[in-house]
Protein backbone atom coordinates (compact mmCIF):
# COMPACT_ATOMS: atom_id res chain seq x y z
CA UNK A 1 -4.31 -20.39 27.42
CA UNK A 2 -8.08 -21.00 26.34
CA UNK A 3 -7.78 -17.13 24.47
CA UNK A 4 -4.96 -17.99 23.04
CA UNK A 5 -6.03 -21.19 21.34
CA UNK A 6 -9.41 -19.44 20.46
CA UNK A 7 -7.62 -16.42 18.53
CA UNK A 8 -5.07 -19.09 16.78
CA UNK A 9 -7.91 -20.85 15.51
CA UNK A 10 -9.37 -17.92 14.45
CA UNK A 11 -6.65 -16.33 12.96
CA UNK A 12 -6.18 -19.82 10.60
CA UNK A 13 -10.02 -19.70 9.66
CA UNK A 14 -9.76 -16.52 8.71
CA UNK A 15 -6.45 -16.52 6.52
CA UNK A 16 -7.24 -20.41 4.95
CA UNK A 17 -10.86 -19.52 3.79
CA UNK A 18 -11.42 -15.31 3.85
CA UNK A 19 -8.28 -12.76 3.50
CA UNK A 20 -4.99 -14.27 2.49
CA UNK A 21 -1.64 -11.63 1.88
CA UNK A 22 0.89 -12.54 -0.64
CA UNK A 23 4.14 -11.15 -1.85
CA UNK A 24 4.10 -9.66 -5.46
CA UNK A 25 7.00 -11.11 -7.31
CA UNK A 26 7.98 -9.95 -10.90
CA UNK A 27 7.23 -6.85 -12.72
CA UNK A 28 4.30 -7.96 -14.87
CA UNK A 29 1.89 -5.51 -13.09
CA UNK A 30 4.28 -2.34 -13.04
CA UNK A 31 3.31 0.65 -12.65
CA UNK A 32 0.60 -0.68 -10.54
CA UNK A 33 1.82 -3.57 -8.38
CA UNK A 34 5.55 -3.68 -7.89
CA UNK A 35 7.71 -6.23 -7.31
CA UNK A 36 7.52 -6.78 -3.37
CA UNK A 37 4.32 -5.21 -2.76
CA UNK A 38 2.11 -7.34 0.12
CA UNK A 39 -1.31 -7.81 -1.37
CA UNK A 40 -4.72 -8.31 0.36
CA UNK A 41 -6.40 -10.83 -1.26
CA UNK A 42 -10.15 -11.32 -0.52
CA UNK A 43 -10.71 -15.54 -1.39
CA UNK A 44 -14.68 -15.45 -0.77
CA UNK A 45 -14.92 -12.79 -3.77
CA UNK A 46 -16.32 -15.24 -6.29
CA UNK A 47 -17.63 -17.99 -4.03
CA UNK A 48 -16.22 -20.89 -1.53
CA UNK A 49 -13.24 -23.26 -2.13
CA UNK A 50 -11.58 -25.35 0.22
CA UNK A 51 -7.88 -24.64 0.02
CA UNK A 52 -5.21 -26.07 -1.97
CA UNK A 53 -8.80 -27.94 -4.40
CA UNK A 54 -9.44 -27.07 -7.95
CA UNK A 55 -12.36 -25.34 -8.28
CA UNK A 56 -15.06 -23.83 -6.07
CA UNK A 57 -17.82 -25.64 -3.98
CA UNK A 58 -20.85 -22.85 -3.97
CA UNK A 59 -19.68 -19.97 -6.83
CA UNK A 60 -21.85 -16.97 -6.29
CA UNK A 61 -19.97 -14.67 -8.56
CA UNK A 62 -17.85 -14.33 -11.68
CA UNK A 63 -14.61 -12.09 -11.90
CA UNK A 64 -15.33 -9.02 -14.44
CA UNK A 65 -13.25 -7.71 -16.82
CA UNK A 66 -10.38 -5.58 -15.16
CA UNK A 67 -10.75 -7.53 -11.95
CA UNK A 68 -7.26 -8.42 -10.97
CA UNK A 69 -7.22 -11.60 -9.24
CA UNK A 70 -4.69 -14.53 -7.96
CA UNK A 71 -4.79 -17.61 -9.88
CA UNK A 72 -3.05 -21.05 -10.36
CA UNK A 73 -1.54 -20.72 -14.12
CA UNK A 74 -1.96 -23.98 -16.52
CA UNK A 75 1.90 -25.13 -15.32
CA UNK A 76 0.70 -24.66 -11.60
CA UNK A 77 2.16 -21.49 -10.49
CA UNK A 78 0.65 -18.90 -8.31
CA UNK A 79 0.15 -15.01 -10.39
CA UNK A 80 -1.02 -11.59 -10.34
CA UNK A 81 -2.83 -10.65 -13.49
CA UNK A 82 -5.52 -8.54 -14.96
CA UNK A 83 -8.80 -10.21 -16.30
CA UNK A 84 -8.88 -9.05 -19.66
CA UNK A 85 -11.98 -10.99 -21.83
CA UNK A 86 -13.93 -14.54 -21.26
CA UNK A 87 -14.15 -17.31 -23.29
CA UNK A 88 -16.23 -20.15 -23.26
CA UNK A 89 -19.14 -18.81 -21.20
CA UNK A 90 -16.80 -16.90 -19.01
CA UNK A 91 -16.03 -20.60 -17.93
CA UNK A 92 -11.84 -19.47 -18.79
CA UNK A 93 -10.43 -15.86 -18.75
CA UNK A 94 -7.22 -14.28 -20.41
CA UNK A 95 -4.80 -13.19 -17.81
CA UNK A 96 -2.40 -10.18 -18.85
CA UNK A 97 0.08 -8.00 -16.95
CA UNK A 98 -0.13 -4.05 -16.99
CA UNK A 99 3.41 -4.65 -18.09
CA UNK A 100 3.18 -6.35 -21.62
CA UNK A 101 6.98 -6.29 -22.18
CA UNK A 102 7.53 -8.22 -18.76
CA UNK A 103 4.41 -10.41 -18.26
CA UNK A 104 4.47 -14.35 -18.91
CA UNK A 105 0.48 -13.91 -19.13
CA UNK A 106 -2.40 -15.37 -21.41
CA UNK A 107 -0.71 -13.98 -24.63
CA UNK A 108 1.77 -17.62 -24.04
CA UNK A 109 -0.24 -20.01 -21.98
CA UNK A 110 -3.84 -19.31 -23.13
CA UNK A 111 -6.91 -18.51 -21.36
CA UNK A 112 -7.07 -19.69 -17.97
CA UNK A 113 -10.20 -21.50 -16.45
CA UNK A 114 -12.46 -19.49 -13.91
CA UNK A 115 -11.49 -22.44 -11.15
CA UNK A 116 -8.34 -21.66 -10.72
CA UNK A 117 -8.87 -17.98 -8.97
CA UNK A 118 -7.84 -18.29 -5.65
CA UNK A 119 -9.07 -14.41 -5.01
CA UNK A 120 -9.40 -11.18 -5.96
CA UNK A 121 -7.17 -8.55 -5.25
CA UNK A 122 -8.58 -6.18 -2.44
CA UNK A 123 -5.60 -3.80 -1.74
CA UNK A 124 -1.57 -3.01 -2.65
């Protein structure tokens, strides 16, 4: 039972503050990321947050241009974009889809502050 526990544990830790997998929904990232795709998403990329907090505790790294990353949008929802330029001391970013004809990105909402990365995309 002890082994059990132990890898549960583990398995949390790992998935709450290291790797996370999401669903892709939407075609905003077509032909690249397609609607359904399972993405790895690495959340110590650009330094340590606690989950479900705005911003990071210890930042050790900024997002670069092309990065594409999981973030909280200004209205609260969870997206796939591309980092496409900085603003204000690369403290905000402008999100855009691969897909300009089907992204709700940066072009509506305006640039999106660095805290709200949750991680960067590792693999789809």
């Amino acid at each position: 039972m002890k082994p059990v526990i132990l890898a549960i544990a583990a398995a949390l830790f790992l998935k709450l503050f290291v790797f996370d997998f999401i669903i892709a929904y939407g075609h905003s990232m077509e032909p690249v990321i397609y609607d359904g795709t399972v993405l790895v998403i690495n959340r110590l990329r650009y330094g340590f947050r606690l989950p479900r907090q705005q911003g990071y505790l210890i930042r050790w790294a900024q997002p670069a241009a092309g990065d594409v990353v999981v973030f909280h949008t200004p209205s609260g929802e969870r997206a796939v974009k591309r980092c496409t330029a900085f603003k204000d001391e690369r403290k905000s970013f402008y999100a855009e889809g691969d897909n300009s004809l089907a992204s709700y990105d940066s072009r509506a909402y305006g640039p999106v502050p660095v805290d709200n990365i949750i991680g960067k995309v590792l693999g789809y």
